[in-house]
N, C-alpha and C. Protein backbone atom coordinates (compact mmCIF):
# COMPACT_ATOMS: atom_id res chain seq x y z
N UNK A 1 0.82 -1.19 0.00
CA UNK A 1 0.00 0.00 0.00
C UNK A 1 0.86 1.25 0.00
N UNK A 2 2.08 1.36 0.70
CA UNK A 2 2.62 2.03 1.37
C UNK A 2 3.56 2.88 -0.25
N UNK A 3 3.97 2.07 -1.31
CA UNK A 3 4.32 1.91 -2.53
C UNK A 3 3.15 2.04 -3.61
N UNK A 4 2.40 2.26 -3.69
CA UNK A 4 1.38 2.43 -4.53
C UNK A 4 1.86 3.35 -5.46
N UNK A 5 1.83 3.28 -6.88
CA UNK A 5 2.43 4.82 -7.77
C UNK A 5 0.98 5.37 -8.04
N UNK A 6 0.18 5.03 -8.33
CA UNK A 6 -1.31 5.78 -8.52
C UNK A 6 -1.69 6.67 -6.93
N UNK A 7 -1.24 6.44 -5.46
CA UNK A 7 -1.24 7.14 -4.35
C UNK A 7 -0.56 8.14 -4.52
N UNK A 8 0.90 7.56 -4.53
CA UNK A 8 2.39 8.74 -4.87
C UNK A 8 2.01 10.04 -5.59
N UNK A 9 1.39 9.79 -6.98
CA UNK A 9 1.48 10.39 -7.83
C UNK A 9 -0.13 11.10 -7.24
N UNK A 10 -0.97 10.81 -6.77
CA UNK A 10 -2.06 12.03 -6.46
C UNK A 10 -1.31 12.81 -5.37
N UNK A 11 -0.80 12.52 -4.53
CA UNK A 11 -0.16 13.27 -2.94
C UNK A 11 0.63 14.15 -3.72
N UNK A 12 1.82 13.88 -5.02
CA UNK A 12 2.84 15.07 -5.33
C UNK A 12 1.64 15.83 -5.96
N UNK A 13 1.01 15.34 -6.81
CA UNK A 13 0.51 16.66 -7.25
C UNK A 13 -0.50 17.43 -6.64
N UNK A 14 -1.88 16.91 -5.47
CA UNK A 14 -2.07 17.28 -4.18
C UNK A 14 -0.60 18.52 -3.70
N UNK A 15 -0.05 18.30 -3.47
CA UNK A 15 1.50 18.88 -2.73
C UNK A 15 1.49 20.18 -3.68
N UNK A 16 1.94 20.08 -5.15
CA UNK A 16 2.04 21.00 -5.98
C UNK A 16 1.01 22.08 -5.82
N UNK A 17 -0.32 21.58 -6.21
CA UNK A 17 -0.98 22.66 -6.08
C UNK A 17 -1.20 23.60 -4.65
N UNK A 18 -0.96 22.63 -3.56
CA UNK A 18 -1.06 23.40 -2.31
C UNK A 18 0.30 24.41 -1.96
N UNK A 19 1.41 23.73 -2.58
CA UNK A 19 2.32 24.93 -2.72
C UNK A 19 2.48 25.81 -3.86
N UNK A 20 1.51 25.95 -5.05
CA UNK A 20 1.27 26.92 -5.56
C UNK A 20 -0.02 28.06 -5.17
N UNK A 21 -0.93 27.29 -4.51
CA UNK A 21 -1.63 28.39 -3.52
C UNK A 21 -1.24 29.02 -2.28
N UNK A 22 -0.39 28.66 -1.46
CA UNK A 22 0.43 29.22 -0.95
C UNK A 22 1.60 30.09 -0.75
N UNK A 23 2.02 29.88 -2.19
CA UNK A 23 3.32 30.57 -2.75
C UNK A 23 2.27 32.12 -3.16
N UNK A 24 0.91 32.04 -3.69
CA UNK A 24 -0.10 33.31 -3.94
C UNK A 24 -0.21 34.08 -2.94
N UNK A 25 -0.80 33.19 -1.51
CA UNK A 25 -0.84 34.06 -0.65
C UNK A 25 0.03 34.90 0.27
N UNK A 26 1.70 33.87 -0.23
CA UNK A 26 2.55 35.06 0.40
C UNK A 26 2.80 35.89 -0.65
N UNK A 27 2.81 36.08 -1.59
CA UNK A 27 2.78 37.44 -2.77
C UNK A 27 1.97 37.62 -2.34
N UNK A 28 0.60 37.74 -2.01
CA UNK A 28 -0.03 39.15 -1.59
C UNK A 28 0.76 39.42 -0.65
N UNK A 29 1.41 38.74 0.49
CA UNK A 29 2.10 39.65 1.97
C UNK A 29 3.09 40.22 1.45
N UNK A 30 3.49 40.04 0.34
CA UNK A 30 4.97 40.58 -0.18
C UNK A 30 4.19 41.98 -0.47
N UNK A 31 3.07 41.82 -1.28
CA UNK A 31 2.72 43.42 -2.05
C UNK A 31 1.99 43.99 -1.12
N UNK A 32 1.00 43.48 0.19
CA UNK A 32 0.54 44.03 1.16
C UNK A 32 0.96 44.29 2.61
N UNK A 33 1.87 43.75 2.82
CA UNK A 33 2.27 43.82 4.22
C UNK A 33 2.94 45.01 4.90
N UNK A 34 2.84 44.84 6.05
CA UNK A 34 2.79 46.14 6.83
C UNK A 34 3.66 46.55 7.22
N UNK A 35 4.68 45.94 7.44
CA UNK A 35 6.10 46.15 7.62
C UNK A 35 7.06 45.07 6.47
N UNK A 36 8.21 46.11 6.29
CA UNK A 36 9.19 45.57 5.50
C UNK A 36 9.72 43.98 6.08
N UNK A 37 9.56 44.24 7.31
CA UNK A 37 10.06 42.46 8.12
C UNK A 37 8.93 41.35 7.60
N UNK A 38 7.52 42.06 7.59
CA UNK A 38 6.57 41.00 7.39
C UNK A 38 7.04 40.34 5.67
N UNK A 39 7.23 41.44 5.00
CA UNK A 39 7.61 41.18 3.38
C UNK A 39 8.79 40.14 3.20
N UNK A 40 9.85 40.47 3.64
CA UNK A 40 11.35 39.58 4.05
C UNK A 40 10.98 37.92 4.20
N UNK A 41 10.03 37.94 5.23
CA UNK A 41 9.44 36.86 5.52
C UNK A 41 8.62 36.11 4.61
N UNK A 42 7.63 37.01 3.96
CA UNK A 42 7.05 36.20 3.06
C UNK A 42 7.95 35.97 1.53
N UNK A 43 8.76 37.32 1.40
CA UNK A 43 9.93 36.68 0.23
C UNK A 43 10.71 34.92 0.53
N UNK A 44 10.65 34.65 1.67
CA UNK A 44 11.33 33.37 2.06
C UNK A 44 10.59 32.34 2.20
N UNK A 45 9.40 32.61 2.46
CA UNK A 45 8.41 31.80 2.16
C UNK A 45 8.03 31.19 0.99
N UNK A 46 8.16 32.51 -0.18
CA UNK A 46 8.00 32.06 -1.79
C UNK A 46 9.13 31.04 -2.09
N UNK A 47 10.34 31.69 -1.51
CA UNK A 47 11.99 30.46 -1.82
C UNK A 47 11.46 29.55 -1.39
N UNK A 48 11.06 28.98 -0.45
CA UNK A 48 10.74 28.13 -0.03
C UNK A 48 10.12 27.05 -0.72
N UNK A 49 9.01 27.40 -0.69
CA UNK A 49 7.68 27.06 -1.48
C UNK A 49 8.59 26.54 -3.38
N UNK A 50 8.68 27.58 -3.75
CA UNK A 50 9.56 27.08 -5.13
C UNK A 50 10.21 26.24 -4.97
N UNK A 51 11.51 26.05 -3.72
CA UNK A 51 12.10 24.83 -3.86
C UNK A 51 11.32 23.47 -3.72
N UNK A 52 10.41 23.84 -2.75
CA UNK A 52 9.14 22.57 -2.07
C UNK A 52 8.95 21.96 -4.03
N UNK A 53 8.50 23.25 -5.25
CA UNK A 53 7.29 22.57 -5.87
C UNK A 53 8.45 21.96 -6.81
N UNK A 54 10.23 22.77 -7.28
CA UNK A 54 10.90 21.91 -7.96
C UNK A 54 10.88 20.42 -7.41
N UNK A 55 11.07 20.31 -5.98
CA UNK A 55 11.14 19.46 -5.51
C UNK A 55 10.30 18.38 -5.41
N UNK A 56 9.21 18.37 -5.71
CA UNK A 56 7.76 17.75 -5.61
C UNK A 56 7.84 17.32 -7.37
N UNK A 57 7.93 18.58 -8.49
CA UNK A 57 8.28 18.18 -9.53
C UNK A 57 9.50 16.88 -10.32
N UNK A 58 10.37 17.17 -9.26
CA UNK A 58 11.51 16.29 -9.86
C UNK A 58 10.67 14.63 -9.46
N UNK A 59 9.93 14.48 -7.96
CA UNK A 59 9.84 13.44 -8.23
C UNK A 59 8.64 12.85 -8.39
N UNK A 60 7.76 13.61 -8.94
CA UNK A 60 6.44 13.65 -10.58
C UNK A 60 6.93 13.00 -11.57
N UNK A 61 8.27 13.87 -11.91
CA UNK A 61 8.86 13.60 -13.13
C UNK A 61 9.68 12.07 -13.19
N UNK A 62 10.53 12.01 -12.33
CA UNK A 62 11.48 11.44 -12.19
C UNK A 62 13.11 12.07 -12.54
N UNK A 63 13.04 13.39 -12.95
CA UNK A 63 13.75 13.84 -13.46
C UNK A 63 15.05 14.51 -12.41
N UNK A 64 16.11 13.88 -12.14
CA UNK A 64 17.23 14.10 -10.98
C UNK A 64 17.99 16.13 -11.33
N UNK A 65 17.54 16.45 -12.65
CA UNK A 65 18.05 17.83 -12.55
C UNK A 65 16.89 18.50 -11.68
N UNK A 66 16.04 18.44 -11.35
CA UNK A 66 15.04 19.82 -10.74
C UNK A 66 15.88 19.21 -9.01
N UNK A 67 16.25 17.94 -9.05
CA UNK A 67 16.57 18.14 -7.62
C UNK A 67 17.62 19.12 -7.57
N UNK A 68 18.85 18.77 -8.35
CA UNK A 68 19.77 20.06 -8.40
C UNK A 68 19.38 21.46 -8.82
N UNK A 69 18.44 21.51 -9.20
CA UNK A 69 17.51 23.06 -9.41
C UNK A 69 16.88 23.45 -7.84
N UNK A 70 16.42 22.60 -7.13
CA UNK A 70 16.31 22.95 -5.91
C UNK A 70 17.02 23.09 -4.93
N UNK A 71 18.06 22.39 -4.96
CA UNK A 71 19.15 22.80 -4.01
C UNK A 71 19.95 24.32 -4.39
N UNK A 72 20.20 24.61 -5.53
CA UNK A 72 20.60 25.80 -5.74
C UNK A 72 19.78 26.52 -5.54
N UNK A 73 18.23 26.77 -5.72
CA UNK A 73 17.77 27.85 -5.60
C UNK A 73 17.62 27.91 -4.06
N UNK A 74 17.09 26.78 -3.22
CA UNK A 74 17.47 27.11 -1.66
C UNK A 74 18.65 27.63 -1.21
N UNK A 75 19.98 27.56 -2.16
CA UNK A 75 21.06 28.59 -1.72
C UNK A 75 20.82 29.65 -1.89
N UNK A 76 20.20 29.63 -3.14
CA UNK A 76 20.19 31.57 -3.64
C UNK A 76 19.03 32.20 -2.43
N UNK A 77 18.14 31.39 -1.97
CA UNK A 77 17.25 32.17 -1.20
C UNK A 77 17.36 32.23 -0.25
N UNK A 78 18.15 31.48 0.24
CA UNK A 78 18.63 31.60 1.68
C UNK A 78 19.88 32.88 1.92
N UNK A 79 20.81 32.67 0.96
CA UNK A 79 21.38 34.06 0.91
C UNK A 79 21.14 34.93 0.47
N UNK A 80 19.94 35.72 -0.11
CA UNK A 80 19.23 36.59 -0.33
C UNK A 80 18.52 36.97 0.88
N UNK A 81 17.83 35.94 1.95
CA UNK A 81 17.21 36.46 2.70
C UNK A 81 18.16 36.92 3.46
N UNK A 82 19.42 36.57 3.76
CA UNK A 82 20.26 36.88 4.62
C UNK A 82 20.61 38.48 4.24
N UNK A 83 20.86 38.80 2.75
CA UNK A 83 21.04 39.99 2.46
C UNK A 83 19.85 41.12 2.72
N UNK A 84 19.10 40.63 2.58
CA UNK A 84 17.85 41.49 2.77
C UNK A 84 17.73 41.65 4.05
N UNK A 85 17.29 40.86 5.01
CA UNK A 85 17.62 41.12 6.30
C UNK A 85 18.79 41.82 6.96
N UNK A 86 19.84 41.62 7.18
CA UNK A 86 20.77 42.62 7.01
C UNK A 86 20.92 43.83 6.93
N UNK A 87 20.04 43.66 5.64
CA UNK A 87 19.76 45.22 4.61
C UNK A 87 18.91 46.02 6.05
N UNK A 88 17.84 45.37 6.30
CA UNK A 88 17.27 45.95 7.23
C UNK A 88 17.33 46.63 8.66
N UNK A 89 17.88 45.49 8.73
CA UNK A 89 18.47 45.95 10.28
C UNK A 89 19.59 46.93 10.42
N UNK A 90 20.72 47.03 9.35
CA UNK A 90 21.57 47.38 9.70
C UNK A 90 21.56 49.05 8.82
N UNK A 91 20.85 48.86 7.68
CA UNK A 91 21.01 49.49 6.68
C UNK A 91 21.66 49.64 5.41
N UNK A 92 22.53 48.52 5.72
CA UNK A 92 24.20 48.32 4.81
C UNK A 92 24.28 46.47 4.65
N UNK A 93 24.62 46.44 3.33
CA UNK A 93 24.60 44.60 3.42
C UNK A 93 26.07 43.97 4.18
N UNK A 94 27.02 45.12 3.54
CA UNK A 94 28.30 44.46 3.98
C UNK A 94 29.03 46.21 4.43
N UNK A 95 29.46 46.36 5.70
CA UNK A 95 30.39 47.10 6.39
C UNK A 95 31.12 47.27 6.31
């Protein structure tokens, strides 16, 4: 049961769409939110979420590059949020 590919394959794409409605509602916090911290947050949320749906995609597909598409883009967003944050607090990315 536990192996089923007709299960597998409804749950990733179940998965997909719930992290493409989610990835919506933090773009609105990105374009509505009330403070620049709340935005930061939901920018990392979207990284997130993108790596979640490459990730969900690669194994839809079977295809081993979106896993390496997700690991890089969780670098890029993780050090982006770091820059942005930064940005904030300090005013300056690098001193």
């Amino acid at each position: 049961m536990a192996s089923d590919p007709a299960l597998l394959g409804t749950v990733v794409d179940a998965a997909l769409v719930l992290a493409a409605a989610l990835t919506l509602f933090a773009g609105y916090r990105v374009i509505e939110g009330p403070t620049v911290p709340d935005r930061v947050v939901a920018l990392d949320t979207i990284a997130t979420n993108v790596v979640a749906m490459a990730a969900l995609f690669a194994l839809s597909t079977g295809e081993g590059l979106f896993v390496t598409v997700s690991l890089v883009l969780a670098i890029i967003g993780f050090i982006s949020t770091i820059a942005v944050s930064q940005y904030v607090i300090e005013g300056d990315i690098i001193e």
